[in-house]
N, C-alpha and C. Protein backbone atom coordinates (compact mmCIF):
# COMPACT_ATOMS: atom_id res chain seq x y z
N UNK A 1 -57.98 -40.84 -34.05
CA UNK A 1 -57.41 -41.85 -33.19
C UNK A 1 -56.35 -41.23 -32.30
N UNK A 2 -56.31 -41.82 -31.22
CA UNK A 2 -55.48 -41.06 -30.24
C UNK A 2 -54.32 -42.05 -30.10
N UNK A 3 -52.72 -41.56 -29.74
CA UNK A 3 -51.92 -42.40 -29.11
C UNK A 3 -51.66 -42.85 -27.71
N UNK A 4 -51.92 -44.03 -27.36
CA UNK A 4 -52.08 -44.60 -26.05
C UNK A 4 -50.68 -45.23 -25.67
N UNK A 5 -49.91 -44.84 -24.74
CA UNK A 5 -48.50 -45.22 -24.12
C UNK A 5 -49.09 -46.77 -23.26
N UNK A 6 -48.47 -47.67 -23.79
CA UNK A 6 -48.76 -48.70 -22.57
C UNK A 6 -47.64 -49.76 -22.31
N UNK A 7 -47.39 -49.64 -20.83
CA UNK A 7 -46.42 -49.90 -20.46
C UNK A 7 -46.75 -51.81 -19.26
N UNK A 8 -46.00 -52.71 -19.30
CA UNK A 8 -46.20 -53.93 -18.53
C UNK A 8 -45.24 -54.79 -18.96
N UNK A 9 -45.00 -56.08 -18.85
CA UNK A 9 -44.04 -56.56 -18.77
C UNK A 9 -44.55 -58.28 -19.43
N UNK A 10 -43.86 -59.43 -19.89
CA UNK A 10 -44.09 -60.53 -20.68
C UNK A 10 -43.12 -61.55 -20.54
N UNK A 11 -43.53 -62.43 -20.13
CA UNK A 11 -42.75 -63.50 -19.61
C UNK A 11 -41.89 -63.80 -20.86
N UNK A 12 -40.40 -63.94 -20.87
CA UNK A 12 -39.64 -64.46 -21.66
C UNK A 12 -38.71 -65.58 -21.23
N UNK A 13 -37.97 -65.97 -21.80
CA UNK A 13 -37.02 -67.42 -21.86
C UNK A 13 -36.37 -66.72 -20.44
N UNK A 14 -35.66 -66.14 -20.49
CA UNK A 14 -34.92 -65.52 -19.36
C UNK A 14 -35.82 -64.72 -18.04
N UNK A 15 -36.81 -65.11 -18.10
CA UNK A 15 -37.65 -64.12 -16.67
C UNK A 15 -38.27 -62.93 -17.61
N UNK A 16 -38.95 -62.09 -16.47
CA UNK A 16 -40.34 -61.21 -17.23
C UNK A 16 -39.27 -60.01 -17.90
N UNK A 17 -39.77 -59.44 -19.03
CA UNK A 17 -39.13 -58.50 -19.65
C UNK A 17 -39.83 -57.21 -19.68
N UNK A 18 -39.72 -56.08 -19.52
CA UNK A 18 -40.52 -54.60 -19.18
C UNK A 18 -40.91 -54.53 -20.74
N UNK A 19 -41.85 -53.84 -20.91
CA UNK A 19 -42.25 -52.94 -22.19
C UNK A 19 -42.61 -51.80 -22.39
N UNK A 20 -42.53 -50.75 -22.96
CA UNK A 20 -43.19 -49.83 -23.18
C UNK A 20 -43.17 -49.11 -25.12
N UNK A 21 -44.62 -49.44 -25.41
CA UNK A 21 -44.77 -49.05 -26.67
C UNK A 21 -46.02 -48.25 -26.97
N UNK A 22 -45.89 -47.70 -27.43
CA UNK A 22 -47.32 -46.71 -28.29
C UNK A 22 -47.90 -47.40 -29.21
N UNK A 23 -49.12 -47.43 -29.47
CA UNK A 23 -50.25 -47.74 -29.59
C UNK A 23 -51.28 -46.99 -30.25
N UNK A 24 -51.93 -46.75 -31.46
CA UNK A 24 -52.55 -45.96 -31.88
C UNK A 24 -53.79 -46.69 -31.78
N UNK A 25 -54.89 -46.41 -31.33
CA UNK A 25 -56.34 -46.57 -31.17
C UNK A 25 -57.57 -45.64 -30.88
N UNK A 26 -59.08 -46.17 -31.13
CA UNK A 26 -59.67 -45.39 -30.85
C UNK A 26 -59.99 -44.74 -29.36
N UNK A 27 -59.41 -46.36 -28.55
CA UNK A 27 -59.89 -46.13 -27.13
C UNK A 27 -58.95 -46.69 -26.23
N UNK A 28 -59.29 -46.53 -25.05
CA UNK A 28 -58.09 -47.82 -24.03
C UNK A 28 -58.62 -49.17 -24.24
N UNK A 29 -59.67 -49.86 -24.69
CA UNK A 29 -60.20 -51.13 -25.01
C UNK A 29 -59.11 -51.64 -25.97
N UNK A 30 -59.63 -50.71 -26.89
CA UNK A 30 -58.82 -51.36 -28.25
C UNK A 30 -56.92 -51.44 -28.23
N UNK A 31 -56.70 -50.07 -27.29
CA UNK A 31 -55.21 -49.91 -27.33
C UNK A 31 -54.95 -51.08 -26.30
N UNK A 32 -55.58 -51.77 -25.64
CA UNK A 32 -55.14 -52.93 -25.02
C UNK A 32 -55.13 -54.27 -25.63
N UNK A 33 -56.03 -54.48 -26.46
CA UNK A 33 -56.38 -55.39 -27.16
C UNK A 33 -55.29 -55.43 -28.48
N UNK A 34 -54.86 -54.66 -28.69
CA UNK A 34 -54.11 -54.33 -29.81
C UNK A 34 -52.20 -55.09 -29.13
N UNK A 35 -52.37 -54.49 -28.37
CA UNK A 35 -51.14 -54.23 -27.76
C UNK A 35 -50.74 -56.01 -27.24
N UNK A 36 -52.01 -56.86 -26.68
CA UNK A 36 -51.95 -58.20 -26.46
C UNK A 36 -51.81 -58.96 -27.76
N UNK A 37 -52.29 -58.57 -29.11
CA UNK A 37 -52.02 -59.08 -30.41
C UNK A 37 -50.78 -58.43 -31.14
N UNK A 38 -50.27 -57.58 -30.62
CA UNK A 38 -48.87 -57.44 -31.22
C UNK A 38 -47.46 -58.52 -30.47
N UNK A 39 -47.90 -58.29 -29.03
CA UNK A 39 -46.85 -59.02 -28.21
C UNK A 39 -46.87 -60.77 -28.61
N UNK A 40 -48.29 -60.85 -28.79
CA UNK A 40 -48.32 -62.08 -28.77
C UNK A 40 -48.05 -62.67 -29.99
N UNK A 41 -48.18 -61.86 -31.32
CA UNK A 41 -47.46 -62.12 -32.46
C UNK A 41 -46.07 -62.15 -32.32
N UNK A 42 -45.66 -60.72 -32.12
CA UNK A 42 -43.95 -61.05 -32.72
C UNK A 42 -43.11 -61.65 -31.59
N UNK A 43 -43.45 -61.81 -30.32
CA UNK A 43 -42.94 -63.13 -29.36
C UNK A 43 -43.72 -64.61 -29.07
N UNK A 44 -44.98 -64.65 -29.90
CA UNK A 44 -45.30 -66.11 -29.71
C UNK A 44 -45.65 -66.27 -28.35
N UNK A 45 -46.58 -65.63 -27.41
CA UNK A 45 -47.07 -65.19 -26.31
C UNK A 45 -48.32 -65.01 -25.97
N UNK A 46 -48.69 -66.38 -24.86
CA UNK A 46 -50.47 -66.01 -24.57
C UNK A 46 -50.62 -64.91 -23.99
N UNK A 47 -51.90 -64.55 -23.69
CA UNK A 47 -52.13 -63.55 -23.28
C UNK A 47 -52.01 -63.38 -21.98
N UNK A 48 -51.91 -64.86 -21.18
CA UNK A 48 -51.70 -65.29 -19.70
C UNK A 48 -50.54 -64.78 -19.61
N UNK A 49 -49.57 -64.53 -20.48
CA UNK A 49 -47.90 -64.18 -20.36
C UNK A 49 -47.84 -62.70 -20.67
N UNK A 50 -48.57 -62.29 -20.32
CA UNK A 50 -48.96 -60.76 -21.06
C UNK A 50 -48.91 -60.13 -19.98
N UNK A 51 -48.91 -59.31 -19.23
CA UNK A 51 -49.21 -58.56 -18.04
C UNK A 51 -48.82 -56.68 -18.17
N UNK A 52 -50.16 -56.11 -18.63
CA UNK A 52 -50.61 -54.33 -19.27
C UNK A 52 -50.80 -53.92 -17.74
N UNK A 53 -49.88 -53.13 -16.92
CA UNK A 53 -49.65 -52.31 -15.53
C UNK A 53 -49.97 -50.70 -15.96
N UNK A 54 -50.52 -50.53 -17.18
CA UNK A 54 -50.30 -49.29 -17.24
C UNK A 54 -50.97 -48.83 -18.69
N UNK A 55 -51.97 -47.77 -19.12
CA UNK A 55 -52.38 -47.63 -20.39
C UNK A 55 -52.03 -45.83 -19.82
N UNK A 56 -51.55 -45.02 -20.73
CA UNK A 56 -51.86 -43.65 -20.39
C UNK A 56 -52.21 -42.90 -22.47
N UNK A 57 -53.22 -41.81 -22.00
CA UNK A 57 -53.62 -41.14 -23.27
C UNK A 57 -52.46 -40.44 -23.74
């Protein structure tokens, strides 16, 4: 599994907030998919509030 840097930003109470977190996956599919089920867990966040500007290997 490779580590995937992915960087975008998520609407919060106060206006959009930047992110950048690593990601362990097999692919950029999954490291995106992953990355929309983490945000959207530990902030309670659709995926419409989600916005990924950036995946790098």
């Amino acid at each position: 599994m490779s580590t995937f840097t992915v960087q975008g930003s998520f609407q919060a109470r106060d206006g959009q907030q930047n992110f950048e977190t690593a990601i362990e996956a097999p692919n950029e599919d999954v490291a995106i998919e992953r990355t929309y089920a983490e945000f959207g867990s530990k902030h309670a966040l659709k995926r419409t509030q989600i916005e990924i500007t950036e995946v790098q290997a």
